[in-house]
Protein backbone atom coordinates (compact mmCIF):
# COMPACT_ATOMS: atom_id res chain seq x y z
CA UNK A 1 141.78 51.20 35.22
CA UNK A 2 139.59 48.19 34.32
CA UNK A 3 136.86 51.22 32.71
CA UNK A 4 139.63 52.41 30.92
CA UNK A 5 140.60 49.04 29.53
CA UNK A 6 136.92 47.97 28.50
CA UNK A 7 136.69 51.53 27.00
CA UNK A 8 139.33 50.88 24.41
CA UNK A 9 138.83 47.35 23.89
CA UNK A 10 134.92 48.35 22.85
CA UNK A 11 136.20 51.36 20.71
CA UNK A 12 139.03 48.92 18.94
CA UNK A 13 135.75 46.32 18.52
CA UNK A 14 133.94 49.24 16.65
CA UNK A 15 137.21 50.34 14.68
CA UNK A 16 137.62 46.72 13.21
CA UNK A 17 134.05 46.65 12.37
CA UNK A 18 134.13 49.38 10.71
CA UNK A 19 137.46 47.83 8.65
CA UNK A 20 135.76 44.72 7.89
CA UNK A 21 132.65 45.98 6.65
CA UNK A 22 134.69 48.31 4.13
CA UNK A 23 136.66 45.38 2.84
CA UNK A 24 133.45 43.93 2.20
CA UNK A 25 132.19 46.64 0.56
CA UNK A 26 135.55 47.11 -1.68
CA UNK A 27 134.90 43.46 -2.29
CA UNK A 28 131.63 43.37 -3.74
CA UNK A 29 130.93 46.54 -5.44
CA UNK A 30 132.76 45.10 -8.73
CA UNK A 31 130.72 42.01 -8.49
CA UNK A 32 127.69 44.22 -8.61
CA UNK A 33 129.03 46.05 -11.68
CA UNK A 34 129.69 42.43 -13.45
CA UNK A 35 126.55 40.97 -12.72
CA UNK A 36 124.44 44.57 -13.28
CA UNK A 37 122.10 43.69 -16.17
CA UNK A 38 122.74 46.23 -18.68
CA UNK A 39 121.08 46.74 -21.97
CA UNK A 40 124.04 47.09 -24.00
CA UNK A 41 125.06 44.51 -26.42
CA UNK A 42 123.78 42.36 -29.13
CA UNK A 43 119.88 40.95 -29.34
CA UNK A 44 118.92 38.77 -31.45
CA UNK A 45 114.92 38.69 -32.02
CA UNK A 46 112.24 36.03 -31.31
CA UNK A 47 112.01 35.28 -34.91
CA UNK A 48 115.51 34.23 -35.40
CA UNK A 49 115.63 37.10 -38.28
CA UNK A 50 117.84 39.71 -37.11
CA UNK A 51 120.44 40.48 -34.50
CA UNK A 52 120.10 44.14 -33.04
CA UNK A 53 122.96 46.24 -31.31
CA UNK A 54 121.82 48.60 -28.45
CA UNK A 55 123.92 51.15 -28.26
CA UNK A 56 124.36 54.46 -25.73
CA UNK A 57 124.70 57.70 -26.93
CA UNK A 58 124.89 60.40 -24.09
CA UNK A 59 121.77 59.55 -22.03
CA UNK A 60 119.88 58.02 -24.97
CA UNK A 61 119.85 54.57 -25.93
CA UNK A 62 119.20 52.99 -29.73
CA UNK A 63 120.07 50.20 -31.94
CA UNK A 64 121.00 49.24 -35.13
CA UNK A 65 120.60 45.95 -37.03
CA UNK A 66 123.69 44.70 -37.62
CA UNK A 67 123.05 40.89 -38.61
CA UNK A 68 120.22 39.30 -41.16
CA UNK A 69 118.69 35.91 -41.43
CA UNK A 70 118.62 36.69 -45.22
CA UNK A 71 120.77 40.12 -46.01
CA UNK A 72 120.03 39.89 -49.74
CA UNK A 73 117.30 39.85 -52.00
CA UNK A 74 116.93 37.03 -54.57
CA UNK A 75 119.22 39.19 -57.48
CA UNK A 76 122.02 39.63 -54.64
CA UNK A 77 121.52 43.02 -54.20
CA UNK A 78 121.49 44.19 -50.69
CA UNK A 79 117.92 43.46 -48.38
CA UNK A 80 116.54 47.36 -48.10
CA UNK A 81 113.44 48.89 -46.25
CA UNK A 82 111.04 48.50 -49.21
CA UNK A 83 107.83 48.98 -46.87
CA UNK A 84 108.67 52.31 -45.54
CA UNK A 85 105.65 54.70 -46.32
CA UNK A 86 108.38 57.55 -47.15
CA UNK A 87 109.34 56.68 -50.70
CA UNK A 88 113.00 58.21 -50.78
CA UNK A 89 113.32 55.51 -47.85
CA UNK A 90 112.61 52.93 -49.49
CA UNK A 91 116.26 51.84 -51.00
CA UNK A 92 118.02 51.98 -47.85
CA UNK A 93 119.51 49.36 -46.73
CA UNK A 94 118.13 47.27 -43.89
CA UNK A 95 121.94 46.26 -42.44
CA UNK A 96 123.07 49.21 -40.31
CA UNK A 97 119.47 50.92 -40.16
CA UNK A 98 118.40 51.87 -36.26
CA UNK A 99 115.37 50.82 -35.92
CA UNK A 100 115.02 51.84 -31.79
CA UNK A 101 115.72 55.27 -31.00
CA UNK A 102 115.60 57.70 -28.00
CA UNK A 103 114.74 55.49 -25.25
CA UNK A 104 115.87 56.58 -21.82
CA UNK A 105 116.51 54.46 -18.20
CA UNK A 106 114.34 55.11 -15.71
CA UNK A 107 114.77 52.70 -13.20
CA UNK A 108 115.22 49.42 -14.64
CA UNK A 109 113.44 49.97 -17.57
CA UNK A 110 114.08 51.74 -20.96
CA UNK A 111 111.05 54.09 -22.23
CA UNK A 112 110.00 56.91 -24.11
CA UNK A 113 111.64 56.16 -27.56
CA UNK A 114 110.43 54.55 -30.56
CA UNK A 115 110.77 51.34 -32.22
CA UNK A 116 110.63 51.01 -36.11
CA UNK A 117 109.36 47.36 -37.64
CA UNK A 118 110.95 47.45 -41.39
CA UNK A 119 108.65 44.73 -42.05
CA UNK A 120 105.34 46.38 -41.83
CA UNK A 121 107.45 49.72 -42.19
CA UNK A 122 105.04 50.99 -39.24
CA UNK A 123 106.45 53.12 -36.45
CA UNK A 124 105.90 52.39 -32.23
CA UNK A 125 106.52 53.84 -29.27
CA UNK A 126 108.71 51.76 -27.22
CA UNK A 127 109.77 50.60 -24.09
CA UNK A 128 112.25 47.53 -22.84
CA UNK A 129 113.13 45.97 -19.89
CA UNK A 130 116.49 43.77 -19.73
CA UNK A 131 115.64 39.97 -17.42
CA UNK A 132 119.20 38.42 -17.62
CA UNK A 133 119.54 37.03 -21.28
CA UNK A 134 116.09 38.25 -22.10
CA UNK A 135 115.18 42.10 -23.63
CA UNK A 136 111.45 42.58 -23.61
CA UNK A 137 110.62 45.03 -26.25
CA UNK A 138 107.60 46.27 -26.02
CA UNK A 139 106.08 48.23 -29.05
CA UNK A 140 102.61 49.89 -28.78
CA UNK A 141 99.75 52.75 -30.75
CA UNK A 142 99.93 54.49 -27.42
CA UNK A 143 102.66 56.23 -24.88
CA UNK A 144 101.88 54.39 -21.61
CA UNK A 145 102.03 51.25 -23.72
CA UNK A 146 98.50 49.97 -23.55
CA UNK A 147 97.80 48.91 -27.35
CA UNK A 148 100.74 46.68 -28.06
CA UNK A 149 102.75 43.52 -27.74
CA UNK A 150 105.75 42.45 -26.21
CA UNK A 151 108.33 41.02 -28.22
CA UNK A 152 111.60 38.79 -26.04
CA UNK A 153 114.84 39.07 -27.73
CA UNK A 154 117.73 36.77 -26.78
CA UNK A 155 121.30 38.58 -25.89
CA UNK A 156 124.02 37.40 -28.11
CA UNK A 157 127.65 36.34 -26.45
């Protein structure tokens, strides 16, 4: 009787365990979620000139400029892309224009896409990496990222 008393008092021991550790579990897993640092959102640059949006699109992530230091030229007219090395380019507008495209997650950190700089109107490969607050862009000649520089953009709230 006493082996059949220990018996169930060790399997109800194991039961509750088993309870407790799932509450836990149900618990935390949102906290993860909210605290998960995701690469989503607003980013403003180092320079202070321009606030980017990074965006998802099925698997792919991009962004689009969607803030200017100085949005106009000196006649008013809209600030456009005057250094792009395509011609017919060179009238769009710089609000709205992506200028990351195609990067994938893998892992923690975005790669394989490309970064355009409207100020040199020079195109990068790219890869970021979100550090809390801080997106490190990095833009460089080469695939694996060798020949570059990393840039630290500051998320917007």
């Amino acid at each position: 009787m006493e082996m059949f008393i220990y018996i169930c008092l060790e399997t109800n021991t194991i039961f509750t365990m088993r309870k407790l550790f799932m509450g836990v579990v149900l618990v935390l897993a949102p906290l993860a979620t909210a605290f998960a640092q995701d690469v989503i959102g607003k980013w403003k640059l180092n320079t202070g000139t321009a606030i980017v949006e990074v965006y998802q699109e099925g698997d792919l992530y991009n962004g689009k400029i969607v803030w200017l230091k100085n949005p106009t030229r000196p006649d008013g007219s809209p600030a456009v892309d005057h250094n792009n090395p395509d011609e017919k380019l060179r009238s769009r507008e710089l609000m709205g224009l992506n200028m990351l495209s195609n990067l994938k997650k893998n892992g923690k950190e975005y790669s394989g896409g490309i970064i355009y700089d409207p100020a040199n109107g020079k195109t990068y490969y790219c890869s970021m990496e979100v550090e809390g607050d801080l997106l490190k862009v990095r833009g460089s000649l080469d695939k694996r990222g060798f020949l570059g520089r990393t840039m630290e953009w500051f998320r917007v709230k």
